[in-house]
Protein backbone atom coordinates (compact mmCIF):
# COMPACT_ATOMS: atom_id res chain seq x y z
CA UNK A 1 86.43 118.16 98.12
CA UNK A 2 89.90 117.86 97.39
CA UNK A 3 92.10 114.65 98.66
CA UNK A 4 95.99 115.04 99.04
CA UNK A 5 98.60 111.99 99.15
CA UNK A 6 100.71 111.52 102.44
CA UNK A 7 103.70 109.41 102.11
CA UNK A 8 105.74 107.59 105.12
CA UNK A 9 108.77 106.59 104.13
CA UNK A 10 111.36 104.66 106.32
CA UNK A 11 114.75 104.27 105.79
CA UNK A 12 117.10 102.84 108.06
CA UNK A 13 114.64 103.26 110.80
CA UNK A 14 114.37 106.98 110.14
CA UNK A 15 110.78 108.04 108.82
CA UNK A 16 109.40 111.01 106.96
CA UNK A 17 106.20 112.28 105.45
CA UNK A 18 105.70 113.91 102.08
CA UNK A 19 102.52 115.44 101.80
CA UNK A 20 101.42 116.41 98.02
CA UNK A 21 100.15 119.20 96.99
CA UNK A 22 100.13 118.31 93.00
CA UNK A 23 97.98 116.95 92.10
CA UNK A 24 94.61 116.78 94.44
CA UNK A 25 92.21 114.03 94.08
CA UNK A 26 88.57 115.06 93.54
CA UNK A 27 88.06 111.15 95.10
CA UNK A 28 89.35 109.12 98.11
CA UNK A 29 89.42 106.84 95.50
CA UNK A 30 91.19 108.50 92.69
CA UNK A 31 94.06 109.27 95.38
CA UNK A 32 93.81 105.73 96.44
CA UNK A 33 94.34 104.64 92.88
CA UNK A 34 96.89 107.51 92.22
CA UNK A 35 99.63 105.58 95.22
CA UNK A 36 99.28 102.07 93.72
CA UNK A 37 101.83 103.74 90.81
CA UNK A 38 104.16 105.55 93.55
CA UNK A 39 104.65 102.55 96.15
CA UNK A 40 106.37 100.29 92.77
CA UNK A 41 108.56 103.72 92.24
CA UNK A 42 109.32 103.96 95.96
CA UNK A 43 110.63 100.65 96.44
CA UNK A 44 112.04 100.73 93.17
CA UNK A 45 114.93 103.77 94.04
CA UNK A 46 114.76 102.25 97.78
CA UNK A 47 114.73 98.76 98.17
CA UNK A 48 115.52 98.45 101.69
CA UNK A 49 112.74 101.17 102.75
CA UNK A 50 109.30 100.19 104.64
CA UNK A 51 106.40 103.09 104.38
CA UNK A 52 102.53 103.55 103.81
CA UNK A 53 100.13 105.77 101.65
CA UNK A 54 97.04 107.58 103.06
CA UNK A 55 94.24 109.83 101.23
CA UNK A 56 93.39 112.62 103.29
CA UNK A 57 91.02 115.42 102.83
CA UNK A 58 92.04 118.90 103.70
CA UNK A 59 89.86 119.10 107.21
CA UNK A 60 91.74 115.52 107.71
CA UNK A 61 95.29 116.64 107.16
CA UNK A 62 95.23 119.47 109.30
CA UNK A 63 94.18 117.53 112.37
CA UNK A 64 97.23 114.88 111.33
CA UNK A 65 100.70 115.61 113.11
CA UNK A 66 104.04 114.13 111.91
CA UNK A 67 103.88 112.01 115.16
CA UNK A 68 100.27 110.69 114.62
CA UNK A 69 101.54 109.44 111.15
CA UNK A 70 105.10 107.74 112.57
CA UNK A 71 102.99 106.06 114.96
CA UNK A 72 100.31 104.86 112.20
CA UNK A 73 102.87 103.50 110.62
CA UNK A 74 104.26 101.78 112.96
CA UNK A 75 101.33 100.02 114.14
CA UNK A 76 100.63 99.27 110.30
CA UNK A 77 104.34 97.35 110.37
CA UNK A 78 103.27 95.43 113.43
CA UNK A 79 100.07 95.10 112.24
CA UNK A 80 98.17 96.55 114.54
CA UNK A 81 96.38 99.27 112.50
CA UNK A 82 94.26 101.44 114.23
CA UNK A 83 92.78 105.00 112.91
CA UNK A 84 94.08 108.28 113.74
């Protein structure tokens, strides 16, 4: 099974999601491992940005809508995760 990154970024309180396609993880856990080296890079070029990572499968991602992950993430700022 293949695993793709999802990336929320928020800038300036506007949000967007980059979805990767290169490369897939053959792991949740190799993805998982994979976004510990982009977050440092993220807030690296943008300082004042908030965001999140997720590992998703391919079944996963196509049940995920921009709107589902905007909202994840904003209940992950206010700390008040809850799953999709």
């Amino acid at each position: 099974m293949n695993y793709f990154l999802v990336v929320v970024i928020c800038v300036w309180g506007e949000c967007n999601n980059f979805i990767t396609t290169e490369p897939t993880f053959k792991t949740r856990e190799d993805c998982a491992a994979y976004s510990e080296t982009v977050v440092p890079r993220i807030q690296k070029n943008l300082p004042e940005s908030s965001g999140t990572t997720y590992c998703f499968n391919e079944q996963e991602l196509s049940e995920i809508t921009d709107e589902m992950l905007n909202e994840r993430h904003d209940q992950f700022m206010n700390n008040e995760f809850k799953d999709i």
